[in-house]
Each structure stands twice: as structure tokens, then as C-alpha cells.
PDB file of N, CA and C in Angstrom:
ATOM      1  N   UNK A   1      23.712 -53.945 -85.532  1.00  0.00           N
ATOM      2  CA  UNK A   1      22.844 -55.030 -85.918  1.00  0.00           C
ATOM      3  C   UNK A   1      21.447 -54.456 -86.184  1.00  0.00           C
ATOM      4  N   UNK A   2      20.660 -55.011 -87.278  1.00  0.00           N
ATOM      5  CA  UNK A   2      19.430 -54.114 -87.967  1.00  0.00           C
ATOM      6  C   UNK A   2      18.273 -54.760 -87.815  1.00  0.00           C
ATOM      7  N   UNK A   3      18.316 -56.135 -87.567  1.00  0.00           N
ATOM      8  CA  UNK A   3      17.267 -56.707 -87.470  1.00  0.00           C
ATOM      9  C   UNK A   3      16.839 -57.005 -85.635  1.00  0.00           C
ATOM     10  N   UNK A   4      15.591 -57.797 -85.628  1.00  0.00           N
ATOM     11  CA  UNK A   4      15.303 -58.016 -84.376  1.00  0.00           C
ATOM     12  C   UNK A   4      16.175 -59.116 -84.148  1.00  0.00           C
ATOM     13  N   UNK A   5      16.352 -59.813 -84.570  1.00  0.00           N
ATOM     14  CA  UNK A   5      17.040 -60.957 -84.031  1.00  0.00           C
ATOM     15  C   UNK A   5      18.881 -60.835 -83.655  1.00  0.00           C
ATOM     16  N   UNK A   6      19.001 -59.559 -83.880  1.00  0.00           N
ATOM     17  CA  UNK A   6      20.558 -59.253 -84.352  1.00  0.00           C
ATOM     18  C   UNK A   6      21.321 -59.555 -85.383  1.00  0.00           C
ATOM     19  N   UNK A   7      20.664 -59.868 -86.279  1.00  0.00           N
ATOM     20  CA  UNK A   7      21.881 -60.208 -87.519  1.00  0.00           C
ATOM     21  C   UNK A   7      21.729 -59.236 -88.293  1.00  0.00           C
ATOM     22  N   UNK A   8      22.786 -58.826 -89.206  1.00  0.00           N
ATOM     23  CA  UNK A   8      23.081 -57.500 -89.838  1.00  0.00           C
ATOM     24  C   UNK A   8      22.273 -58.612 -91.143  1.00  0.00           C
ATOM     25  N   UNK A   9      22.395 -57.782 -92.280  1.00  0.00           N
ATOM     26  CA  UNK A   9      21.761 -57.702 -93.719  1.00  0.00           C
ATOM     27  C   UNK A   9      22.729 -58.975 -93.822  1.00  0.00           C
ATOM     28  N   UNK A  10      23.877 -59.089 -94.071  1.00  0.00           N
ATOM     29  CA  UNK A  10      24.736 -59.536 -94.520  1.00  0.00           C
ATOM     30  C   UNK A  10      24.832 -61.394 -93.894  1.00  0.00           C
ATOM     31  N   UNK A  11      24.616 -61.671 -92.765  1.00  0.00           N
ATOM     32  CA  UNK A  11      24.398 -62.517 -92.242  1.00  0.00           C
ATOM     33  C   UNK A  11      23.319 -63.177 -92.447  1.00  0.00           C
ATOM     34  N   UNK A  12      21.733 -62.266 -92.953  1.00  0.00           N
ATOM     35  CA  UNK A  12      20.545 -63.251 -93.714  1.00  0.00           C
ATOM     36  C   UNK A  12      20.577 -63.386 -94.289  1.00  0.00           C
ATOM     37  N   UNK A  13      21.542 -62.579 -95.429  1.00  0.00           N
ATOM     38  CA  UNK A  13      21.556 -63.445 -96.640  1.00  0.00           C
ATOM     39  C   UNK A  13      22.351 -64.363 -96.842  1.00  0.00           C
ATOM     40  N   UNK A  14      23.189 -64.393 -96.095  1.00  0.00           N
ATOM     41  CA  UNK A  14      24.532 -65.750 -96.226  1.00  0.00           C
ATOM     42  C   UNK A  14      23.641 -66.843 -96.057  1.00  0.00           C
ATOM     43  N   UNK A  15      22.535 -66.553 -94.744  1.00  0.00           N
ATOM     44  CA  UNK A  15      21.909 -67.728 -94.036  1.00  0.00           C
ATOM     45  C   UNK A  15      20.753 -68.261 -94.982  1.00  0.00           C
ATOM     46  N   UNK A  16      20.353 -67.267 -95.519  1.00  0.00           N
ATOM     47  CA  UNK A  16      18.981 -67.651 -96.090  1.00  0.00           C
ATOM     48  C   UNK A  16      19.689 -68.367 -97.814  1.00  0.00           C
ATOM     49  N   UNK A  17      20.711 -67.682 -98.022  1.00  0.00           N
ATOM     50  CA  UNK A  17      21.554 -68.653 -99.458  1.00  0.00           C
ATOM     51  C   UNK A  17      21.637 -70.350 -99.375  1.00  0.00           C
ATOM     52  N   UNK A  18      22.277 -70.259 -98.140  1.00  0.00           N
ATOM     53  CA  UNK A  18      22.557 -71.730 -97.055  1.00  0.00           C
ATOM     54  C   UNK A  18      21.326 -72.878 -97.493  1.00  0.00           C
ATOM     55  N   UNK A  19      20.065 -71.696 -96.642  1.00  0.00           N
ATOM     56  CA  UNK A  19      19.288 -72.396 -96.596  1.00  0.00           C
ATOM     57  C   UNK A  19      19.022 -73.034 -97.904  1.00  0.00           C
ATOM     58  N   UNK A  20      18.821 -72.516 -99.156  1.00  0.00           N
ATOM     59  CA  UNK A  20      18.220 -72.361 -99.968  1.00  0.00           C
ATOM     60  C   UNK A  20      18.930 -73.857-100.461  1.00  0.00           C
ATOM     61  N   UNK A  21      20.092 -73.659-100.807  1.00  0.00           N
ATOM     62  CA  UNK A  21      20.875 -75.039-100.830  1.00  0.00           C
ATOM     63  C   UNK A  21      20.750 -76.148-100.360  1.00  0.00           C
ATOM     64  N   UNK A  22      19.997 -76.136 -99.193  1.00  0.00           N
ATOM     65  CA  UNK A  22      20.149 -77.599 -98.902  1.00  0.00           C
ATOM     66  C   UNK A  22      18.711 -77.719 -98.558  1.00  0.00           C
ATOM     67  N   UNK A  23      17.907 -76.899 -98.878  1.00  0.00           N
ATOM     68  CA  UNK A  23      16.285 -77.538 -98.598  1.00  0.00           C
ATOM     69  C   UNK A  23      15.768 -77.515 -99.782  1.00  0.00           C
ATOM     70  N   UNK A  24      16.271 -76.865-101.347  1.00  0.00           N
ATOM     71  CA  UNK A  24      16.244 -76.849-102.222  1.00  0.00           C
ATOM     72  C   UNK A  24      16.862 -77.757-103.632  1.00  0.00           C
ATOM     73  N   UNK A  25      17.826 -77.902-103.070  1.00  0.00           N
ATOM     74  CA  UNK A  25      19.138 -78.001-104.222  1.00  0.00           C
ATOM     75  C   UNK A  25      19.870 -79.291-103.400  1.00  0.00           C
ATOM     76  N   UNK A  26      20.548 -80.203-104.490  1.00  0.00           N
ATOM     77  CA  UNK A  26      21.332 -81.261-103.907  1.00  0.00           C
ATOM     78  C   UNK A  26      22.679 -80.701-103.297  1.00  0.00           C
ATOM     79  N   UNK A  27      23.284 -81.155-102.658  1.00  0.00           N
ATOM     80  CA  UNK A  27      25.354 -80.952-102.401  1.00  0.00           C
ATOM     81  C   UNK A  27      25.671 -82.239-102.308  1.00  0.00           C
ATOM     82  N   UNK A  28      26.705 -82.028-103.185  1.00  0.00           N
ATOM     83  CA  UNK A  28      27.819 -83.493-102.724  1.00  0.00           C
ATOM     84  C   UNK A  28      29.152 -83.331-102.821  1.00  0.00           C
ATOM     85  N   UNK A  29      29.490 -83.748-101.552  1.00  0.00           N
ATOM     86  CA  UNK A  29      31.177 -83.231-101.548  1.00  0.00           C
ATOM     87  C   UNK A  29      31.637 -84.601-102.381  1.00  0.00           C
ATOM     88  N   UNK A  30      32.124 -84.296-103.348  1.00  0.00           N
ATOM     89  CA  UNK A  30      33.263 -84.902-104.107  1.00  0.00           C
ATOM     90  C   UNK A  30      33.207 -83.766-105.257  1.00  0.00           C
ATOM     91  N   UNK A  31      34.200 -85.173-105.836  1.00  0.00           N
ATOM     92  CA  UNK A  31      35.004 -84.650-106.836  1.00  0.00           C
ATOM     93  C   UNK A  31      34.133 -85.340-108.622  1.00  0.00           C
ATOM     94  N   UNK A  32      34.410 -84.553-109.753  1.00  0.00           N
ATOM     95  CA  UNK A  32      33.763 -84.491-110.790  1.00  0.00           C
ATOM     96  C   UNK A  32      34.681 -84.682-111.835  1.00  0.00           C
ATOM     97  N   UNK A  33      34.819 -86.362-112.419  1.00  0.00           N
ATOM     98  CA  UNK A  33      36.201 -86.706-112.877  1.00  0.00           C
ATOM     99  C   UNK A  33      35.908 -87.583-114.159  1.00  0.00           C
ATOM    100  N   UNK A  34      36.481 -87.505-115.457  1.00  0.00           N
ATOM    101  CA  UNK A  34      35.933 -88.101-116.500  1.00  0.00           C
ATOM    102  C   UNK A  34      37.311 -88.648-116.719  1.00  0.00           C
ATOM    103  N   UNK A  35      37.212 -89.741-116.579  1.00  0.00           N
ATOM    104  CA  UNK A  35      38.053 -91.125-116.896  1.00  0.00           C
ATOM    105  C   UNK A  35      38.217 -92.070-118.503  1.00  0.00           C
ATOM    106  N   UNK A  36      39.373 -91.741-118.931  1.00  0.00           N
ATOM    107  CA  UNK A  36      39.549 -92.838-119.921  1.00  0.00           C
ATOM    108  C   UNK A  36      39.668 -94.047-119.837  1.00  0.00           C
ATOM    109  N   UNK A  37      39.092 -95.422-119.974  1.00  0.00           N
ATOM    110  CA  UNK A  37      39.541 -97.127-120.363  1.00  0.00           C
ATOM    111  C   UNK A  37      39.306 -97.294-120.870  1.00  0.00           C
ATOM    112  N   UNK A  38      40.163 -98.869-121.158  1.00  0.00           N
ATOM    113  CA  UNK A  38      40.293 -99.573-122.394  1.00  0.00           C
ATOM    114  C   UNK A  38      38.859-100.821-121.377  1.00  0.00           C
ATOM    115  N   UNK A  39      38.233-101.465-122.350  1.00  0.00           N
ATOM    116  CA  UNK A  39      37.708-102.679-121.994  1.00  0.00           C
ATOM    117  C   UNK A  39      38.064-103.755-121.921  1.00  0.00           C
ATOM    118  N   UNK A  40      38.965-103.907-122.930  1.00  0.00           N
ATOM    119  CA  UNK A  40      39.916-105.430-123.082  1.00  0.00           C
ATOM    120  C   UNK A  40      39.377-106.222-123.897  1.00  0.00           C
ATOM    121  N   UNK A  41      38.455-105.824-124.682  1.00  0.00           N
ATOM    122  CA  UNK A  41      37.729-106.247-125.937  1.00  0.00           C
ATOM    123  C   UNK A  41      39.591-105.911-127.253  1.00  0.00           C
ATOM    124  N   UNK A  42      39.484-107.024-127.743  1.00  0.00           N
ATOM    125  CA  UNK A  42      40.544-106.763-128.839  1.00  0.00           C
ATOM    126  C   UNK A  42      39.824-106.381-129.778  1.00  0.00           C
ATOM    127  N   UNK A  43      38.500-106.108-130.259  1.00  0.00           N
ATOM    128  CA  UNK A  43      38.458-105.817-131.153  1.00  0.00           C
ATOM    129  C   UNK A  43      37.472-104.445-131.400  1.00  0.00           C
ATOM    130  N   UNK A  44      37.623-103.848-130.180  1.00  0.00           N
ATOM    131  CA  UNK A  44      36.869-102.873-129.953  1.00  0.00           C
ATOM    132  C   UNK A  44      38.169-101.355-130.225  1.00  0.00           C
ATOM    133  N   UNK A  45      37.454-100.228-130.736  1.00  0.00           N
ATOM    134  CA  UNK A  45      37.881 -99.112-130.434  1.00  0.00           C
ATOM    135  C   UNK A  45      39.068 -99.058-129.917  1.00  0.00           C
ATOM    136  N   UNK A  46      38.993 -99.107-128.145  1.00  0.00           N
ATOM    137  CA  UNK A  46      39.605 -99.170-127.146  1.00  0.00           C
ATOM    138  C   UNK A  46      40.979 -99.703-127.381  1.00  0.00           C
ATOM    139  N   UNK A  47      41.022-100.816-128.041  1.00  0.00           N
ATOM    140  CA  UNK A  47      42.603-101.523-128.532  1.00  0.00           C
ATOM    141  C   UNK A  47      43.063-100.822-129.459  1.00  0.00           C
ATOM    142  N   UNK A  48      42.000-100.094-130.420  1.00  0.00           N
ATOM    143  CA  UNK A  48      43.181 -99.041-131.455  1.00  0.00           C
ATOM    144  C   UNK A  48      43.415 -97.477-130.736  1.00  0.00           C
ATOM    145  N   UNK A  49      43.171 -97.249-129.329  1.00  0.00           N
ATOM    146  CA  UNK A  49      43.848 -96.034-128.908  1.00  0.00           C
ATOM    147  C   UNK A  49      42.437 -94.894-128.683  1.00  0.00           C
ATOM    148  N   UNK A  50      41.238 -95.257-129.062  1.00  0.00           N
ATOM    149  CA  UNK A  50      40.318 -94.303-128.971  1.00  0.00           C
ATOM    150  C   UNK A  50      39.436 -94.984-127.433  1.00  0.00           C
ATOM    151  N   UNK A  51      40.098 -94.404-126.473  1.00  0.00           N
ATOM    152  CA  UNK A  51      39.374 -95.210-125.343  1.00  0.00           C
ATOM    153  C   UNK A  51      37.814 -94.253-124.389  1.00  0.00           C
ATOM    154  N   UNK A  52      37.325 -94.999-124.079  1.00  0.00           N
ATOM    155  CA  UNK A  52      36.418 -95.099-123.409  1.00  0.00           C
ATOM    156  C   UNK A  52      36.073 -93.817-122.430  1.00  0.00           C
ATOM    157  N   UNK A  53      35.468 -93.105-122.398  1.00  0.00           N
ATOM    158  CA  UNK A  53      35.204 -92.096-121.529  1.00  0.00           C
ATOM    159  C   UNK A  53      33.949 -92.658-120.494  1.00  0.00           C
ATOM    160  N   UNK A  54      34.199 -92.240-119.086  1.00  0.00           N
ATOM    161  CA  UNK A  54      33.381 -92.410-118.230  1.00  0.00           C
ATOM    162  C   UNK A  54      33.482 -91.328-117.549  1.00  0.00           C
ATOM    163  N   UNK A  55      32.418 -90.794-116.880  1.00  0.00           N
ATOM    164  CA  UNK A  55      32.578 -89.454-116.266  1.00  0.00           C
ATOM    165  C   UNK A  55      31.555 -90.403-114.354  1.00  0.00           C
ATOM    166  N   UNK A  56      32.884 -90.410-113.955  1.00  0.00           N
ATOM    167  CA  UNK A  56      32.753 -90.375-112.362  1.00  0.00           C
ATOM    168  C   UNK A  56      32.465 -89.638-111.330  1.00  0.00           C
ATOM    169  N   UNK A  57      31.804 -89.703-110.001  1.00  0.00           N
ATOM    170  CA  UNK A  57      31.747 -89.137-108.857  1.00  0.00           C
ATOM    171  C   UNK A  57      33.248 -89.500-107.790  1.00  0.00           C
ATOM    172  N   UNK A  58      33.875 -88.861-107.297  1.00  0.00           N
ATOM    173  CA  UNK A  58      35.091 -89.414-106.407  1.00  0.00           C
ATOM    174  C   UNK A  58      34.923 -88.314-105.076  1.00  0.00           C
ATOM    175  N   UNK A  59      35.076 -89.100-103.836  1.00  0.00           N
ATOM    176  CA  UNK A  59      34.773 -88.897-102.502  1.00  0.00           C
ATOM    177  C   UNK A  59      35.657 -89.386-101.340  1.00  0.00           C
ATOM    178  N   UNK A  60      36.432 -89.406-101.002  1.00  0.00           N
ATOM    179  CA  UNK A  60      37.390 -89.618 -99.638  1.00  0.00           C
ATOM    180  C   UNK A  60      36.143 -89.916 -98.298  1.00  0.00           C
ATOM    181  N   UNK A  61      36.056 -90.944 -98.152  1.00  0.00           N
ATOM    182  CA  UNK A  61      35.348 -91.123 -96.654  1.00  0.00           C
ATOM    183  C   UNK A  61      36.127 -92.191 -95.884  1.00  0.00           C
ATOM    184  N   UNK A  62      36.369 -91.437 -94.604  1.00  0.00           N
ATOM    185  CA  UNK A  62      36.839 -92.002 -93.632  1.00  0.00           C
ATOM    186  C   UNK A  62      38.725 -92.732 -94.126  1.00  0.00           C
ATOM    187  N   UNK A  63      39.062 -92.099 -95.259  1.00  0.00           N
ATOM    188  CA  UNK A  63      40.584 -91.912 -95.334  1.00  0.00           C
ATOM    189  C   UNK A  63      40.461 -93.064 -96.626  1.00  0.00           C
ATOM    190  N   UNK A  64      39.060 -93.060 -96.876  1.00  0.00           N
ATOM    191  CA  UNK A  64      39.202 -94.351 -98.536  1.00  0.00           C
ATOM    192  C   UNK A  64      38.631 -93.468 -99.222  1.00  0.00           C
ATOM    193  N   UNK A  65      38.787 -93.923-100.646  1.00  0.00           N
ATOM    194  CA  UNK A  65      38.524 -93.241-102.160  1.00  0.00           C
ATOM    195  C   UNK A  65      37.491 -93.738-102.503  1.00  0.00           C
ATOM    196  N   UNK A  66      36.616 -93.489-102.612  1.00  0.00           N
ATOM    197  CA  UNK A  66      35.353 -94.543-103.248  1.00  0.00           C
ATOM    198  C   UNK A  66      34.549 -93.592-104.807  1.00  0.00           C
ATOM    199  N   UNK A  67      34.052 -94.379-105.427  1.00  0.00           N
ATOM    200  CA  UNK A  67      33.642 -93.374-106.933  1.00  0.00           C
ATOM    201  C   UNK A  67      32.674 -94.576-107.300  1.00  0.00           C
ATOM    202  N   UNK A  68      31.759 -93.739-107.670  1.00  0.00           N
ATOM    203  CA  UNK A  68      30.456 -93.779-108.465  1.00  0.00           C
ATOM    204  C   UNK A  68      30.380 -93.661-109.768  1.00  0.00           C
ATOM    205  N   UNK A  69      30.347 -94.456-110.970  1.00  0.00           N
ATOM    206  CA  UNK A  69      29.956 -93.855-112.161  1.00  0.00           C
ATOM    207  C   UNK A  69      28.957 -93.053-112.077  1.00  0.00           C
ATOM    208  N   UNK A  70      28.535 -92.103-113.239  1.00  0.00           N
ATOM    209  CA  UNK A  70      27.753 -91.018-113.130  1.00  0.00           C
ATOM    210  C   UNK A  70      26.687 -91.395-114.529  1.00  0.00           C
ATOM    211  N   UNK A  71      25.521 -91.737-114.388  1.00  0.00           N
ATOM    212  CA  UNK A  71      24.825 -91.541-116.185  1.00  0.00           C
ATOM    213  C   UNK A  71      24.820 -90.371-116.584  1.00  0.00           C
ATOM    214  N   UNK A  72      25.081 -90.535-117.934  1.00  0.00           N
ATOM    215  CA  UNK A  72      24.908 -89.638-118.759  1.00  0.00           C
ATOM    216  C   UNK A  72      23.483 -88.761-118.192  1.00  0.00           C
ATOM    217  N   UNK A  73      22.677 -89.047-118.298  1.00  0.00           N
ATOM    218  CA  UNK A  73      21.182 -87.992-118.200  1.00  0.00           C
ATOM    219  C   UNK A  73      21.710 -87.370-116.729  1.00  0.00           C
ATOM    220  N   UNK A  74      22.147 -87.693-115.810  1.00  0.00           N
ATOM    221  CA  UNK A  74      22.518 -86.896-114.488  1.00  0.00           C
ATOM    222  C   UNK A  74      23.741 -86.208-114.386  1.00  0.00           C
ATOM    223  N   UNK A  75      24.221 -85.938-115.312  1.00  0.00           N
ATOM    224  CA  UNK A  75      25.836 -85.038-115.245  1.00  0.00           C
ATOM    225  C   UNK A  75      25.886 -83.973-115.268  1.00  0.00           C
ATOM    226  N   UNK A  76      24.568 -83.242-115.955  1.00  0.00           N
ATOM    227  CA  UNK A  76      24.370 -81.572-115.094  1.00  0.00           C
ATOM    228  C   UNK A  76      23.681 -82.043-113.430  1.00  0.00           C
ATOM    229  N   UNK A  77      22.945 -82.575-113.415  1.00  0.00           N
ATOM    230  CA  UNK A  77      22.537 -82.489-112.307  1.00  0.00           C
ATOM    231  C   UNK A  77      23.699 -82.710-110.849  1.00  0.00           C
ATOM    232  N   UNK A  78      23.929 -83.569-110.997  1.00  0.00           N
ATOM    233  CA  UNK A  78      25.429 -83.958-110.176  1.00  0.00           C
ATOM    234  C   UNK A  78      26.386 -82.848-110.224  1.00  0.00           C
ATOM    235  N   UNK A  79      26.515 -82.108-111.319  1.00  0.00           N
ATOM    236  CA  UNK A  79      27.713 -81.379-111.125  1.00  0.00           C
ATOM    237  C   UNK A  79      26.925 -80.135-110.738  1.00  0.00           C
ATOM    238  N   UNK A  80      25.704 -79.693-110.723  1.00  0.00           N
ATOM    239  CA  UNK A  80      25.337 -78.957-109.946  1.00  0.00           C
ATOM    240  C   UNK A  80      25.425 -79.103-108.496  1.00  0.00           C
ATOM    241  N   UNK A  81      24.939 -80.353-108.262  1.00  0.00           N
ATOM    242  CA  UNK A  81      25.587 -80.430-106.683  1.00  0.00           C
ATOM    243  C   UNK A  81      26.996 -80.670-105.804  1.00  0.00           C
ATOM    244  N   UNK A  82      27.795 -80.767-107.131  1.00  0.00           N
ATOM    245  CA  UNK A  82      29.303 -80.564-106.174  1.00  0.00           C
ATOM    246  C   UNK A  82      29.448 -79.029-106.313  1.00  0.00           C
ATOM    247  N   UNK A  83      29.091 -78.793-107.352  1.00  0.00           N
ATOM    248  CA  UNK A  83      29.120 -76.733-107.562  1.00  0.00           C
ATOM    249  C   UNK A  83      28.312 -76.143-106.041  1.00  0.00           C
ATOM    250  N   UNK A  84      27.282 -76.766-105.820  1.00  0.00           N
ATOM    251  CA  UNK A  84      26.651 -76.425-104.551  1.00  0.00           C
ATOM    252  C   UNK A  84      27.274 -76.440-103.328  1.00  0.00           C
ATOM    253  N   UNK A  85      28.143 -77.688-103.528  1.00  0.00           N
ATOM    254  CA  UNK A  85      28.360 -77.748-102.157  1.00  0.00           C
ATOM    255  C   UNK A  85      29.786 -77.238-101.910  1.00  0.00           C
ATOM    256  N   UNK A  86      30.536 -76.731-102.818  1.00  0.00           N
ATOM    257  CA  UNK A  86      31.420 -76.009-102.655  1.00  0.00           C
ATOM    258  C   UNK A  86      31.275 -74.342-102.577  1.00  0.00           C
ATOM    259  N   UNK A  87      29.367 -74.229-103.180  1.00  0.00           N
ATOM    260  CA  UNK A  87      29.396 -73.027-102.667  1.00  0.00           C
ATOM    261  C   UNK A  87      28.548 -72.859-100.963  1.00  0.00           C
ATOM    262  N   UNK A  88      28.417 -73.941-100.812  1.00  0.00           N
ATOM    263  CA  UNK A  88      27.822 -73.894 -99.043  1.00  0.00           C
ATOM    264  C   UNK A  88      29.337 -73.759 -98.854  1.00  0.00           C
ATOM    265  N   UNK A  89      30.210 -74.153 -98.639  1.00  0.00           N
ATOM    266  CA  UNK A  89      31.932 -74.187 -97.924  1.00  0.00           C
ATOM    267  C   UNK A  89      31.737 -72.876 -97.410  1.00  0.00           C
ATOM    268  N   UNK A  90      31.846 -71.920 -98.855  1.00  0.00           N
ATOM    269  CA  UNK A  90      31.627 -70.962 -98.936  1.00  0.00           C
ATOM    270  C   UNK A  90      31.284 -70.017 -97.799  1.00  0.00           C
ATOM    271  N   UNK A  91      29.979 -70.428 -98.058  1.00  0.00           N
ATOM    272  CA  UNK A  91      28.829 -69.606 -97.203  1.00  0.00           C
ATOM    273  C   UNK A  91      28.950 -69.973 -95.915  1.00  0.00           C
ATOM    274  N   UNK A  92      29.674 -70.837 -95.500  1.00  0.00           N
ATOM    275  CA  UNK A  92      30.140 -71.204 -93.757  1.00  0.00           C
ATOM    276  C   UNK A  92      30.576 -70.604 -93.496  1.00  0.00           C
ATOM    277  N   UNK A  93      31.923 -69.969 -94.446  1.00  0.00           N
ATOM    278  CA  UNK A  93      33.316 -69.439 -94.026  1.00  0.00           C
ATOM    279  C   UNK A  93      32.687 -68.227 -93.685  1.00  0.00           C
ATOM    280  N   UNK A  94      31.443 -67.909 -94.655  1.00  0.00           N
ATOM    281  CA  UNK A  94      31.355 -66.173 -94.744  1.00  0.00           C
ATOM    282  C   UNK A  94      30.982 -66.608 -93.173  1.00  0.00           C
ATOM    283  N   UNK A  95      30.077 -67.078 -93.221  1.00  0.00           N
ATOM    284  CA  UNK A  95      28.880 -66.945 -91.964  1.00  0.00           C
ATOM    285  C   UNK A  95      29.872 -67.305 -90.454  1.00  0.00           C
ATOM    286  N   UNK A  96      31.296 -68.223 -90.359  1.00  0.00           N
ATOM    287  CA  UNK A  96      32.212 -68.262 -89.418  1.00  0.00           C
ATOM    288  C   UNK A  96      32.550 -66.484 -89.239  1.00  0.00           C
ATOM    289  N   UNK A  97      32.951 -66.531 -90.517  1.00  0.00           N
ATOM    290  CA  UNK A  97      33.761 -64.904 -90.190  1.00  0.00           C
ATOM    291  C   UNK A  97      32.749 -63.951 -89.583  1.00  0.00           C
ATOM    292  N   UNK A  98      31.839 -63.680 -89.813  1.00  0.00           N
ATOM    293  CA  UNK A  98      30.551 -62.760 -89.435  1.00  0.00           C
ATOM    294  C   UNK A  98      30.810 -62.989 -88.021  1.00  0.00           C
ATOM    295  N   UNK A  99      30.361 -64.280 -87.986  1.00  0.00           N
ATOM    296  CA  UNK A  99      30.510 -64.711 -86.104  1.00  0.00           C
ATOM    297  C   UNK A  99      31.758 -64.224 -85.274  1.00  0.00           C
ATOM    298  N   UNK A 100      32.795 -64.621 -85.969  1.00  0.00           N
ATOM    299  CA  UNK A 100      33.727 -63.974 -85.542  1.00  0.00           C
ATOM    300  C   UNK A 100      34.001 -62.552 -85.242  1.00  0.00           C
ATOM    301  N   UNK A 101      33.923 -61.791 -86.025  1.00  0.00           N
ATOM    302  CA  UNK A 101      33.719 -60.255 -86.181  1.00  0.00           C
ATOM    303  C   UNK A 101      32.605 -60.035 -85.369  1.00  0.00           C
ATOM    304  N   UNK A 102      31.746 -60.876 -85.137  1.00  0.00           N
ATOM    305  CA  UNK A 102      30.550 -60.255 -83.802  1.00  0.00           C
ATOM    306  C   UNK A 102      31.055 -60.417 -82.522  1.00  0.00           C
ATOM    307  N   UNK A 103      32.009 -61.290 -82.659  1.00  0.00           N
ATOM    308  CA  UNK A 103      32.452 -61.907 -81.293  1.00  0.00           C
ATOM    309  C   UNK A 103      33.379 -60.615 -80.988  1.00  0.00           C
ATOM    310  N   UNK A 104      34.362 -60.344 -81.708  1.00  0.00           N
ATOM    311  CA  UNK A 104      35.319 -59.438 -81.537  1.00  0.00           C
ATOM    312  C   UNK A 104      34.609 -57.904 -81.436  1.00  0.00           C
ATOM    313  N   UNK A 105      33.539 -57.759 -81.887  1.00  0.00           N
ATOM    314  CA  UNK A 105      32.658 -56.377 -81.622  1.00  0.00           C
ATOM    315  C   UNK A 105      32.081 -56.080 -80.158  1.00  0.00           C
ATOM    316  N   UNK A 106      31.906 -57.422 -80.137  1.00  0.00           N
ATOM    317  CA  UNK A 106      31.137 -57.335 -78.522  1.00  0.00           C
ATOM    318  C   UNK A 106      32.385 -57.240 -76.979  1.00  0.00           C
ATOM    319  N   UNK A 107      33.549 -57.827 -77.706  1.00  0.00           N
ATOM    320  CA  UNK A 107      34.850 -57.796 -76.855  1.00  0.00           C
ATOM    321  C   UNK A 107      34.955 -56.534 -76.582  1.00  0.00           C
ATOM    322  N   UNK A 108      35.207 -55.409 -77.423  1.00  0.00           N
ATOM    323  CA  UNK A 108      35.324 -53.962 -77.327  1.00  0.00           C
ATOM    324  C   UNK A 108      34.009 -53.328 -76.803  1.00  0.00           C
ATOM    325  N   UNK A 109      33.480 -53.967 -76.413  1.00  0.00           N
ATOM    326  CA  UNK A 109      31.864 -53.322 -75.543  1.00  0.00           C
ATOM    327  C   UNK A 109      32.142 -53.226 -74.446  1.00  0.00           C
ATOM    328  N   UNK A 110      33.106 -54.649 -74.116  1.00  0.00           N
ATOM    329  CA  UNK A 110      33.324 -54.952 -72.788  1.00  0.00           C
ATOM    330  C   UNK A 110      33.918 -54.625 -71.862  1.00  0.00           C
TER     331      UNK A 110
END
């Protein structure tokens, strides 16, 4: 371990990435889903086969499905934050495993 605090190189930067994400940058766990409907207008588009695009947010909480339409002007932004927050997942796992592997380093000390 290289620093004062004990964390190797590898562990501040996982941590300080982390950080960066969520004091910086949005996350949202869902899902990023562009949906076709019809409106039910007969005389629209939609009834001759060219249907409707909507681009949704979709989220599982507490064992229900719930979804958000998304505006147009926020659909990079939003999909930057499910991109985010699948790369925090990420950066847990690294930062679990690190822990782990410290845990198991210090076992063989013992």
C-alpha cells in the first residue's frame, strides 16, 4: 500500500472516478427504451403503419415497472446518466474486489 491512508494507486482512482460521478454527473438506474404507438387517431400516420416513436426511461422499483417519457432536448443527457450509472456498478465491483484482495492479503500476515 503507497499512500498514507493505505490505498494502493488503483483504489484512488476507482474512488476518486466514483466520486466524480455522483458529485458531478447524473446516474439513473434504468433502462433506455424507444417505443412504437399508434394514437388511435384514424386519420393520422399511425393508422397507415408509420407509428409513433417515443423514447422512454424504464425502472423496476420495489418489484413494479414504472417509465417516464423522456423529451427530446434531454435524451443525451439521460442516457448519459444510465451510461453513468452502469459505470458506477462498475466501479463498486472494482472497488469490492480491491477490498477483498486486501482482506485476503492481510489473512496471510496473520
Amino acid at each position: 500500500m503507497s499512500s498514507a491512508k493505505g490505498r494502493s494507486p488503483q483504489e484512488r482512482r476507482t474512488r476518486s472516478r466514483l466520486h466524480q460521478l455522483v458529485r458531478d454527473q447524473g446516474v439513473l438506474h434504468a433502462s433506455l427504451l424507444t417505443l412504437e404507438t399508434k394514437c388511435g387517431k384514424p386519420s393520422c400516420r399511425c393508422a397507415k403503419g408509420e407509428e409513433h416513436q417515443a423514447v422512454v426511461v424504464e425502472q423496476s422499483k420495489q418489484g413494479k415497472t414504472r417509465m417516464r417519457t423522456v423529451p427530446p432536448q434531454l435524451r443525451e443527457e439521460i442516457s448519459a446518466w444510465v451510461e453513468n450509472w452502469k459505470e458506477a456498478q462498475e466501479l463498486w465491483e472494482e472497488l469490492s474486489e480491491l477490498h477483498w484482495d486486501k482482506l485476503a492479503d492481510q489473512k496471510k500476515k496473520d
